[in-house]
Protein backbone atom coordinates (compact mmCIF):
# COMPACT_ATOMS: atom_id res chain seq x y z
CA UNK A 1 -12.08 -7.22 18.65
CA UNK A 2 -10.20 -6.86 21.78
CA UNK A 3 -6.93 -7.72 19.98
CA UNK A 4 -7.01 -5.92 16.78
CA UNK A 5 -7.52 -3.13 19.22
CA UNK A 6 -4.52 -3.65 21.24
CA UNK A 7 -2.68 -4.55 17.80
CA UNK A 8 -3.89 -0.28 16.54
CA UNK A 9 -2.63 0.98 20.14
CA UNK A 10 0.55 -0.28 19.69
CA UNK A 11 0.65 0.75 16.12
CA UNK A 12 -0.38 3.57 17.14
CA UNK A 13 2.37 4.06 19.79
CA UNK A 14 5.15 2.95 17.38
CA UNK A 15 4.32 5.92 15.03
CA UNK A 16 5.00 4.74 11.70
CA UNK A 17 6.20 7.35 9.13
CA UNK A 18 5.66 6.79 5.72
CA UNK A 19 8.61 7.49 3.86
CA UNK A 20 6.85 9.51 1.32
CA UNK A 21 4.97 11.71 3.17
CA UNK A 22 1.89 10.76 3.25
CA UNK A 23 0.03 8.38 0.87
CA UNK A 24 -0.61 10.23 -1.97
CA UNK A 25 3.34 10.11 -2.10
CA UNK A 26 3.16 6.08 -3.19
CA UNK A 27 1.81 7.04 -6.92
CA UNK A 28 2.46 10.49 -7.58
CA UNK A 29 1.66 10.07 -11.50
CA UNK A 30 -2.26 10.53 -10.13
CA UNK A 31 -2.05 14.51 -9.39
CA UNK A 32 -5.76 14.16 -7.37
CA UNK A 33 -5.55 14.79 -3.57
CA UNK A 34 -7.59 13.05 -0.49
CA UNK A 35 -10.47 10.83 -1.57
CA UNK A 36 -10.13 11.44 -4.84
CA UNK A 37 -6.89 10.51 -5.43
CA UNK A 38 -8.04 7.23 -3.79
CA UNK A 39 -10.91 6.79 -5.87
CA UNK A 40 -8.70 7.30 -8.73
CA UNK A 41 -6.05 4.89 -7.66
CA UNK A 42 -8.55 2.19 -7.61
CA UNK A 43 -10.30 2.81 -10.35
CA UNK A 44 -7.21 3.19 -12.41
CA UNK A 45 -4.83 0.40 -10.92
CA UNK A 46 -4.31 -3.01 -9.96
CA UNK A 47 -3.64 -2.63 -6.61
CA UNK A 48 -1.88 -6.45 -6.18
CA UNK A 49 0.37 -6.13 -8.34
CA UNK A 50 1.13 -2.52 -10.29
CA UNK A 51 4.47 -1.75 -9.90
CA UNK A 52 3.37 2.16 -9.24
CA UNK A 53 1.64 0.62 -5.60
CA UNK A 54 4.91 -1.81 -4.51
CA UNK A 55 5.92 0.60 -1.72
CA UNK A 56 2.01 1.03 -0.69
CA UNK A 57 1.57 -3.06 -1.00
CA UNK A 58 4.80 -3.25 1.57
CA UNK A 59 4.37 -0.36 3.85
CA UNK A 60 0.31 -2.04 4.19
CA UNK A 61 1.84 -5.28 4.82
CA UNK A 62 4.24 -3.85 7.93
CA UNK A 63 1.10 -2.23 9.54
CA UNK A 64 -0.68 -5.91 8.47
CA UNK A 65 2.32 -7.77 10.41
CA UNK A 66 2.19 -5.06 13.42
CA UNK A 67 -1.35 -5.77 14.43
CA UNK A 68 -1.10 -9.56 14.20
């Protein structure tokens, strides 16, 4: 536990910024908001591999990479 925690403070220190504003911005074609538009984006995508959710799958895998 003590190193994931290390790995967020440093994330957390780096201060990623998402290039689209904030996550919502990955797959504008759901108009929802917040938790919904989460719940919607699951519900309503693959999230592996629909082309809509490349930029989420990458930006996920750079905070991934960061705390390992």
């Amino acid at each position: 536990m003590g190193q994931l925690f290390n790995g967020a403070e440093e994330l957390k220190k780096s201060r990623l910024v998402l290039s689209v504003g904030e996550l919502e911005g990955f797959c504008k074609s759901e108009g929802n908001h917040g938790p919904r538009w989460v719940q919607r984006v699951i519900e309503n995508y693959d999230l592996a591999t629909d082309p809509h959710l490349a930029e989420a799958r990458t930006f996920v895998q750079l905070v991934w990479d960061r705390l390992h």
